[in-house]
N, C-alpha and C. Protein backbone atom coordinates (compact mmCIF):
# COMPACT_ATOMS: atom_id res chain seq x y z
N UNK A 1 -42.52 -15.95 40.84
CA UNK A 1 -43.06 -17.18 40.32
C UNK A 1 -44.45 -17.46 40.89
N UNK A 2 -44.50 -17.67 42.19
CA UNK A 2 -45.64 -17.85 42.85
C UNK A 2 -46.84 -16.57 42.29
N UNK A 3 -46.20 -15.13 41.95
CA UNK A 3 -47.29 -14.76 41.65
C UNK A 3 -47.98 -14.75 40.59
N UNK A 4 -47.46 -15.01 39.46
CA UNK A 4 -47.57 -15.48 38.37
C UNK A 4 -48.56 -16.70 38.10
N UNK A 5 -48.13 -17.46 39.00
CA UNK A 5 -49.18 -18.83 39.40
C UNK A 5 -50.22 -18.51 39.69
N UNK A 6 -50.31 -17.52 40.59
CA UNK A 6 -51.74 -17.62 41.14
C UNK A 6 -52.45 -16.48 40.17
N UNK A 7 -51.50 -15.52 39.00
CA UNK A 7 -52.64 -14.50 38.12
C UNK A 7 -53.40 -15.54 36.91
N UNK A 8 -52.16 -16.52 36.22
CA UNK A 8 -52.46 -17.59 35.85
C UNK A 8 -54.02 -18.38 35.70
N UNK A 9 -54.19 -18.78 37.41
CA UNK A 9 -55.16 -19.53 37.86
C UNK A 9 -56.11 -18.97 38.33
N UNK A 10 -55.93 -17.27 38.49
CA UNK A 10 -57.25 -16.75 38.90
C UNK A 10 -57.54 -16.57 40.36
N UNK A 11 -56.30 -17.53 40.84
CA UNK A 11 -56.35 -17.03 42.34
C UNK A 11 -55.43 -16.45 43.26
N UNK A 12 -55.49 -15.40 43.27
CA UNK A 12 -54.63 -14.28 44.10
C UNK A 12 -55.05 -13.74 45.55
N UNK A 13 -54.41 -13.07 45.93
CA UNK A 13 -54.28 -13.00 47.45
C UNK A 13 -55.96 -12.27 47.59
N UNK A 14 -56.23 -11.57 46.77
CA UNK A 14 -57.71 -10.66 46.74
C UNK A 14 -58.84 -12.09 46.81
N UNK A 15 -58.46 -12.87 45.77
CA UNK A 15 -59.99 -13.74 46.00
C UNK A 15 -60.13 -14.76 46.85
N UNK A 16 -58.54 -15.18 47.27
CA UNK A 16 -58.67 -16.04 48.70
C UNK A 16 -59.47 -15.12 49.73
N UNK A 17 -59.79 -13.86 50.10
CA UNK A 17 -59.79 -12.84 50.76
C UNK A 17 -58.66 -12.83 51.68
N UNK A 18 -57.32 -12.94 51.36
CA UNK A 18 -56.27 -12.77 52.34
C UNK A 18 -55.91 -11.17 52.45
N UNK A 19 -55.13 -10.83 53.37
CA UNK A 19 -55.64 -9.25 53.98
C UNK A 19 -54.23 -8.82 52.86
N UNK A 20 -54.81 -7.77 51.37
CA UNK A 20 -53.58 -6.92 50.90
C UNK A 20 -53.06 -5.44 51.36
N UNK A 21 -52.50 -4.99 51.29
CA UNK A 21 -52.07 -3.28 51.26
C UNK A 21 -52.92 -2.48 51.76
N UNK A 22 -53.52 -1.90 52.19
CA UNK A 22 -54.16 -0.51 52.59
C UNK A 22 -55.65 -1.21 52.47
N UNK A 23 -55.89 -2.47 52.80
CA UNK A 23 -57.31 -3.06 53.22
C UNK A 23 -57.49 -2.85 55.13
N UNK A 24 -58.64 -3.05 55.30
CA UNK A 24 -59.05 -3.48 56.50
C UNK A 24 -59.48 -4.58 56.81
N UNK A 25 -59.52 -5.08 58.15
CA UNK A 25 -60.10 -6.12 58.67
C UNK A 25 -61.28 -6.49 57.60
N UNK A 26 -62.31 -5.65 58.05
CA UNK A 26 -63.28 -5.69 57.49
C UNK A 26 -64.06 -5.62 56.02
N UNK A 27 -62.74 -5.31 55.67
CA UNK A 27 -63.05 -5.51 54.07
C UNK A 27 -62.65 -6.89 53.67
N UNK A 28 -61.46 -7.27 53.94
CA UNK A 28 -61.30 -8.80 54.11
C UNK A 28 -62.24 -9.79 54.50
N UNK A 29 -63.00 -9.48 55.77
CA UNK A 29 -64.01 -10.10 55.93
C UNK A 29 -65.06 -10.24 55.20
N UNK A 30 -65.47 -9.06 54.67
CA UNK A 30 -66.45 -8.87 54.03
C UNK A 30 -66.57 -9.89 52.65
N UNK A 31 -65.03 -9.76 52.01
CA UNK A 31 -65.14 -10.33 50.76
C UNK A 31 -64.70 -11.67 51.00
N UNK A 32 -64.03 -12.33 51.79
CA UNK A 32 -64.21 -14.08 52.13
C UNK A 32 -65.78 -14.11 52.04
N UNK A 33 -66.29 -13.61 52.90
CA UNK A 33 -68.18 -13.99 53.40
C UNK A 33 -69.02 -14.03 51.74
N UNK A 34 -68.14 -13.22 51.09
CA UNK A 34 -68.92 -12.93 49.72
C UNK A 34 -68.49 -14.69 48.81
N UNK A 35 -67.14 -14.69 48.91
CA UNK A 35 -66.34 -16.00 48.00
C UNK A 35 -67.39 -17.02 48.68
N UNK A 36 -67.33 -16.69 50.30
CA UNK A 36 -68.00 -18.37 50.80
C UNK A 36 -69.83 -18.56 50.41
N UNK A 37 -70.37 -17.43 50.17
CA UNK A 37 -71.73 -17.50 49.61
C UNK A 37 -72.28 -18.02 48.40
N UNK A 38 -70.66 -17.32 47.57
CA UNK A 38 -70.85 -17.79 45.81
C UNK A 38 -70.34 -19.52 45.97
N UNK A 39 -69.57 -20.08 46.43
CA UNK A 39 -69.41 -21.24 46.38
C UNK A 39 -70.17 -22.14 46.91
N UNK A 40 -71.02 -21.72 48.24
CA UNK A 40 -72.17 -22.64 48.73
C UNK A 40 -73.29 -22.87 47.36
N UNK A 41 -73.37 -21.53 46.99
CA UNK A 41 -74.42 -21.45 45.81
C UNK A 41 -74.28 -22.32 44.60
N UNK A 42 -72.80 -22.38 44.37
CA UNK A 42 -72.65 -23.41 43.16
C UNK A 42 -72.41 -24.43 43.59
N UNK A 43 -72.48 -25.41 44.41
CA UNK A 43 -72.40 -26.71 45.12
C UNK A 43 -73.51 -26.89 45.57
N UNK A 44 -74.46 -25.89 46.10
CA UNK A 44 -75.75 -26.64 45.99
C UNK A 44 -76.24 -26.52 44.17
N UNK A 45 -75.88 -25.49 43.51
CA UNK A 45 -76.44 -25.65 42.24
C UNK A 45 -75.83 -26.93 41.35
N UNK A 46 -75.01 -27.88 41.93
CA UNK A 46 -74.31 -28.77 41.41
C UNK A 46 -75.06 -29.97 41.82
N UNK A 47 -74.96 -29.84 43.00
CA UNK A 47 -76.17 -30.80 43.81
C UNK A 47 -77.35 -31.15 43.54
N UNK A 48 -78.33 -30.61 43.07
CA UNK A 48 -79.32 -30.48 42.18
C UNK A 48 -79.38 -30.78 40.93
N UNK A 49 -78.20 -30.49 40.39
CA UNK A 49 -78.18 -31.22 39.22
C UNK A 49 -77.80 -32.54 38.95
N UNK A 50 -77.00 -32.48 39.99
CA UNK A 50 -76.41 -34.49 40.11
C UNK A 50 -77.71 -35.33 40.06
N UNK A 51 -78.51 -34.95 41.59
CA UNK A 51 -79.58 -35.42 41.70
C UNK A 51 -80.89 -35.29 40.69
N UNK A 52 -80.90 -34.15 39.92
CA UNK A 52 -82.04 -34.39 38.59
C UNK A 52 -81.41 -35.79 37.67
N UNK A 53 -80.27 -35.67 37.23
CA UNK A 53 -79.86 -36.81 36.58
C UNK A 53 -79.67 -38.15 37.23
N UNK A 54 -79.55 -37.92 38.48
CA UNK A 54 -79.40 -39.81 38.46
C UNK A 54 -81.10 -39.74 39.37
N UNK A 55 -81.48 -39.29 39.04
CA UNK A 55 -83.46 -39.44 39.34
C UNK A 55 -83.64 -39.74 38.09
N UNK A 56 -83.59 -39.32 36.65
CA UNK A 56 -83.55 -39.64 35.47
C UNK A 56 -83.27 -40.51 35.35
N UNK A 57 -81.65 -41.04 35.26
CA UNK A 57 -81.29 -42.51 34.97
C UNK A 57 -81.75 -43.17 35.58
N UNK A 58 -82.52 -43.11 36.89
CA UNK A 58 -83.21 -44.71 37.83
C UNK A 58 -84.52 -44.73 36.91
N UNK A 59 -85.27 -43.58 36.86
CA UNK A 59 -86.41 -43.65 35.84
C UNK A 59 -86.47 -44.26 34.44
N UNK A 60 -85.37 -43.75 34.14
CA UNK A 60 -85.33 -44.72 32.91
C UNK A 60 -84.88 -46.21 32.70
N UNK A 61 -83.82 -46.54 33.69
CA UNK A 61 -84.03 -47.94 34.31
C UNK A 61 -84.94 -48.86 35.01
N UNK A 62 -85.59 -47.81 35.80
CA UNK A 62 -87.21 -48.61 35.98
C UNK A 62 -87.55 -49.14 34.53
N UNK A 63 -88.28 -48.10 34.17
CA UNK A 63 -89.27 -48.00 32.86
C UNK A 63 -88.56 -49.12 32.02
N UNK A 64 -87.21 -49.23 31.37
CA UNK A 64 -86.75 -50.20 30.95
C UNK A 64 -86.93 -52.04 31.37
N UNK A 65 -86.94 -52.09 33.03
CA UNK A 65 -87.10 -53.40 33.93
C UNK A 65 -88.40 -53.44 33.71
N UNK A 66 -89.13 -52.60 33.60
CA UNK A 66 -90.70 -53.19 33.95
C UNK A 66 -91.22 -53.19 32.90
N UNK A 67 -90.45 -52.79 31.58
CA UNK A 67 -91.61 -52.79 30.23
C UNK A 67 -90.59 -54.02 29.83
């Protein structure tokens, strides 16, 4: 059941980087360090976008108050 869940959702023991079958330390390591790079990357790329839009909406709420 459980594994099913996690082929489902995309997350399995490989992309948590939890250690499978005939891996090493270091390959485990390797590929967490990889998951934790791609996710910094899209949270700051999220971040940036929050902040372009509500810089937008104050701009356009200025511009609205003062005209």
């Amino acid at each position: 059941m459980m594994e099913e869940l996690q082929k489902r959702l995309g997350v399995t023991d490989y992309v948590q980087g939890l250690q499978t079958p005939g891996q090493t330390a270091s390959e485990v390591r390797l590929r967490h360090l990889r998951l934790t790079l791609a996710l910094l990357t899209r949270s700051n790329s999220l971040k940036r976008w929050v902040f372009k839009q509500l810089g937008e909406m104050f701009y356009q709420l200025m511009s609205a108050v003062l005209d």
